[in-house]
N, C-alpha and C. Protein backbone atom coordinates (compact mmCIF):
# COMPACT_ATOMS: atom_id res chain seq x y z
N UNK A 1 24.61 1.34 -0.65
CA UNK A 1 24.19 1.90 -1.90
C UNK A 1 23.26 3.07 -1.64
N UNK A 2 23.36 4.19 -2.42
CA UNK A 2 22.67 5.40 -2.30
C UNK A 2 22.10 5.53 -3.42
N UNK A 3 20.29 6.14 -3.54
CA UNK A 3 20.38 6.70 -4.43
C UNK A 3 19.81 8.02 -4.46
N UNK A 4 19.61 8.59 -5.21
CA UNK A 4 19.45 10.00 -4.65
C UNK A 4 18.63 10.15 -5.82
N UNK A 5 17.36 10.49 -5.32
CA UNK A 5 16.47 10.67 -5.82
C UNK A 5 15.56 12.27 -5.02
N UNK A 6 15.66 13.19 -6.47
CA UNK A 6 14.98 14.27 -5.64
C UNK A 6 13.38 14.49 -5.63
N UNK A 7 12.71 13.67 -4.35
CA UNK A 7 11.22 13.33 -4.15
C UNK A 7 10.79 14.69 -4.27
N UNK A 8 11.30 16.22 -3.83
CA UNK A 8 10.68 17.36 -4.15
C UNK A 8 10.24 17.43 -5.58
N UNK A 9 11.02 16.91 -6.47
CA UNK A 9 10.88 17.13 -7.73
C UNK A 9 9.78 16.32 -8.72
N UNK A 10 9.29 15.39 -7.95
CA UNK A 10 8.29 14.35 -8.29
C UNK A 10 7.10 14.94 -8.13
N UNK A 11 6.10 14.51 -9.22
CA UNK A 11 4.72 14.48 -9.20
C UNK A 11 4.19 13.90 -7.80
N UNK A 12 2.81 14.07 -7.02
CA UNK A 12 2.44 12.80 -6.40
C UNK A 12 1.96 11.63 -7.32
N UNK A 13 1.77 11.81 -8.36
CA UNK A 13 1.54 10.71 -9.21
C UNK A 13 2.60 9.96 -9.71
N UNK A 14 3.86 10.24 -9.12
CA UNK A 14 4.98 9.50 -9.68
C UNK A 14 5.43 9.08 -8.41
N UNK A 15 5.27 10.13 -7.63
CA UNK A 15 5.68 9.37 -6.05
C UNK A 15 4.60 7.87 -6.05
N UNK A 16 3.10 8.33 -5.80
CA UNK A 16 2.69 6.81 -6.11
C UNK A 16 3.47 5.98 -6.76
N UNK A 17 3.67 6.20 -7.83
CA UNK A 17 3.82 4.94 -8.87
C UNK A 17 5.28 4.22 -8.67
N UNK A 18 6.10 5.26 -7.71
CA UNK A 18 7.43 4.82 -7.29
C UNK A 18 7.35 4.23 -6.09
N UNK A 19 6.09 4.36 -5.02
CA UNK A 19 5.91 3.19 -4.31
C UNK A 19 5.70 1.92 -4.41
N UNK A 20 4.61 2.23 -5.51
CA UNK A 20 4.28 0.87 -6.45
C UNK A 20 5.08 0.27 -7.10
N UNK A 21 6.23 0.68 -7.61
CA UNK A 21 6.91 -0.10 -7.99
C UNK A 21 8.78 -0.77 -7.14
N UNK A 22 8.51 -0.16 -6.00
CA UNK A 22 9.22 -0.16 -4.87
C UNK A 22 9.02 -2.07 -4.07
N UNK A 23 7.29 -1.64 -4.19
CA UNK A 23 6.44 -2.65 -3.02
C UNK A 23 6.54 -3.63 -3.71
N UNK A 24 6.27 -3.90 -5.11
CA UNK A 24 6.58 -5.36 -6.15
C UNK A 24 7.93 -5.74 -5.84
N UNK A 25 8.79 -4.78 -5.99
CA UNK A 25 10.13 -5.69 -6.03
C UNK A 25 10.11 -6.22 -4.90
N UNK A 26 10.12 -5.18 -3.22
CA UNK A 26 10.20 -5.93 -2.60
C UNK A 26 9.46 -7.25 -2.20
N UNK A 27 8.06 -7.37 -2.42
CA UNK A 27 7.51 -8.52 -2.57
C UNK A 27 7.82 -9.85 -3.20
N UNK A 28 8.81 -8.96 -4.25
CA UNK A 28 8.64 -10.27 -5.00
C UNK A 28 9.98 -11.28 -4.31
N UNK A 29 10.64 -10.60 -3.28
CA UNK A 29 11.85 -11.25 -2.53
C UNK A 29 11.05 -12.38 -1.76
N UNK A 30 11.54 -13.97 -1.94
CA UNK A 30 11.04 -14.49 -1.02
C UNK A 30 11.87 -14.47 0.45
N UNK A 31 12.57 -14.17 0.59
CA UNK A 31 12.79 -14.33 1.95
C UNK A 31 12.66 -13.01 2.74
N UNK A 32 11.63 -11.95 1.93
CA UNK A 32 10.58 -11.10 2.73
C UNK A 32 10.03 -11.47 3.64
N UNK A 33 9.99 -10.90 4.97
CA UNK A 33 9.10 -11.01 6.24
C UNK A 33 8.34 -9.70 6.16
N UNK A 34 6.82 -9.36 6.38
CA UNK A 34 6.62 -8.06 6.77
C UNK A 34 6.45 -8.11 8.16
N UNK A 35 6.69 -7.10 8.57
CA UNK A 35 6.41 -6.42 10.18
C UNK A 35 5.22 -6.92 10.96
N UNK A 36 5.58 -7.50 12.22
CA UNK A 36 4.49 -8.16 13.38
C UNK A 36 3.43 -6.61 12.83
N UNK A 37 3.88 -5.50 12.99
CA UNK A 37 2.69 -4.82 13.07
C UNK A 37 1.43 -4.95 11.85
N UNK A 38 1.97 -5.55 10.67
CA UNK A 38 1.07 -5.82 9.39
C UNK A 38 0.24 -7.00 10.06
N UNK A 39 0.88 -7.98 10.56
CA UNK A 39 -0.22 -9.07 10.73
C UNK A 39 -0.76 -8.65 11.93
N UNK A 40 -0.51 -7.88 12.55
CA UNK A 40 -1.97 -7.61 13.75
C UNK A 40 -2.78 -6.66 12.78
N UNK A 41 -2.89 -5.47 12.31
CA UNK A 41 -3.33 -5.08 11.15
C UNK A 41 -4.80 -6.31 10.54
N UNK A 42 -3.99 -7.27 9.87
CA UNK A 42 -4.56 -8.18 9.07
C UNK A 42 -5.59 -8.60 10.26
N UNK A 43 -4.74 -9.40 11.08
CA UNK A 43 -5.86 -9.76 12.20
C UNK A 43 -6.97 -8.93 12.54
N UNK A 44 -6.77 -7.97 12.95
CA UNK A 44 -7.98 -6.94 13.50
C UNK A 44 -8.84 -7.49 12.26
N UNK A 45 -8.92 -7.05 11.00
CA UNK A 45 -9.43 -7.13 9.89
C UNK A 45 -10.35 -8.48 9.64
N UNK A 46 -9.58 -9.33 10.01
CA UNK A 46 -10.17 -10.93 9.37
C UNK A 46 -11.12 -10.72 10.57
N UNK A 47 -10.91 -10.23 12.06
CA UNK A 47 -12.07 -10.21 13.03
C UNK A 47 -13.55 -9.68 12.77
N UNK A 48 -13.31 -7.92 12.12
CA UNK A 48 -13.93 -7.40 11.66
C UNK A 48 -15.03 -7.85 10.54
N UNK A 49 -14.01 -8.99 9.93
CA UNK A 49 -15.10 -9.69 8.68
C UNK A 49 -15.60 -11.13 9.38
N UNK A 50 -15.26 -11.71 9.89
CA UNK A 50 -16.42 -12.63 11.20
C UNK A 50 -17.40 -12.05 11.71
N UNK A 51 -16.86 -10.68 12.32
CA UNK A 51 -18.28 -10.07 12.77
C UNK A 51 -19.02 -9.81 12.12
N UNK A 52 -18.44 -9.05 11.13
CA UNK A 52 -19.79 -8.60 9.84
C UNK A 52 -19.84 -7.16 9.65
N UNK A 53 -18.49 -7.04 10.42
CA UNK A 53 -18.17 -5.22 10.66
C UNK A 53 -17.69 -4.37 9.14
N UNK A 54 -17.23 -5.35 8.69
CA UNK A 54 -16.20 -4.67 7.82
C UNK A 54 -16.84 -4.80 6.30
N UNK A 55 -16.51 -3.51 5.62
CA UNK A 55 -17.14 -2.53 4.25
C UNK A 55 -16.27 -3.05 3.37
N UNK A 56 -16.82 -2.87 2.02
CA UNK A 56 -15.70 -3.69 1.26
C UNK A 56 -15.93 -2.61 0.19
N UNK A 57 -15.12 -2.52 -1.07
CA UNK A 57 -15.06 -1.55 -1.64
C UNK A 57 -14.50 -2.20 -3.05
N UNK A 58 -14.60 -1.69 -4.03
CA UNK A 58 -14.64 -2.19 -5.59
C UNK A 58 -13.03 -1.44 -5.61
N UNK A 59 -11.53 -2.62 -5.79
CA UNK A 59 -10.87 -2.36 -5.67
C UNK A 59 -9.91 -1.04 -6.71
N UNK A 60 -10.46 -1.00 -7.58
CA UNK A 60 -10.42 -0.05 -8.80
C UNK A 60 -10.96 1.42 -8.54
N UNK A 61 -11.88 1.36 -8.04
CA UNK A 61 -12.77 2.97 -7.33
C UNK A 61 -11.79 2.79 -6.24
N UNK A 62 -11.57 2.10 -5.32
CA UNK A 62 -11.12 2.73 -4.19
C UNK A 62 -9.40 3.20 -4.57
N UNK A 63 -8.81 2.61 -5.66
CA UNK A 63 -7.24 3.34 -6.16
C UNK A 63 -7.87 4.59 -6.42
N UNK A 64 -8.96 4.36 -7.23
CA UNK A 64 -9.25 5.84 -8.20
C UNK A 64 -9.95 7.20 -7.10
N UNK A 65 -10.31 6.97 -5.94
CA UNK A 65 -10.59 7.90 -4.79
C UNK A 65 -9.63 8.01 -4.07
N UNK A 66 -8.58 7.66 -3.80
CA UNK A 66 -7.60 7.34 -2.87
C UNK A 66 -6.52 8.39 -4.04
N UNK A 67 -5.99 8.21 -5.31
CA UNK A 67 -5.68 8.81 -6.36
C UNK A 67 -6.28 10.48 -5.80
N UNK A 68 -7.22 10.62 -6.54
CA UNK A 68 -8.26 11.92 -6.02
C UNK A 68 -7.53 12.30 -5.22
N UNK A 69 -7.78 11.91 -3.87
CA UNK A 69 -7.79 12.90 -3.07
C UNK A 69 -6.11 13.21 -2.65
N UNK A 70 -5.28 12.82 -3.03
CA UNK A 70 -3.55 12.81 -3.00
C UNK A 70 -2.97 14.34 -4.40
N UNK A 71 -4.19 14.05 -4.95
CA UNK A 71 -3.82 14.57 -6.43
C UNK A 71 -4.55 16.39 -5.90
């Protein structure tokens, strides 16, 4: 199946929102696996928060800066 979608022609605000709504569907498949490389990812992370390394961020500001700076 093809679809042809012309991404030149997209906003980045629609490209977002077409990831976003890309990443639900596929999530919502249960017999989704993600990639060994996500859970080392995760791992590093859960280490980082044992140590006491890791910054945390108000999940709403950090879409809305992350937004910003794409835009």
């Amino acid at each position: 199946m093809s679809n042809n979608i012309a991404l030149d022609k997209l906003t980045k605000q629609e490209k977002l929102q077409l990831m976003e709504d890309l990443w639900q569907d596929i999530s919502a498949d249960s017999d989704y696996s993600p990639p060994q490389w996500h859970k080392n990812i995760l791992d590093e992370r859960a280490q980082a928060i044992s140590k006491g390394d890791a910054k945390f961020s108000d999940w709403n500001k950090a879409k809305e800066e992350i937004r910003k700076r794409v835009t």
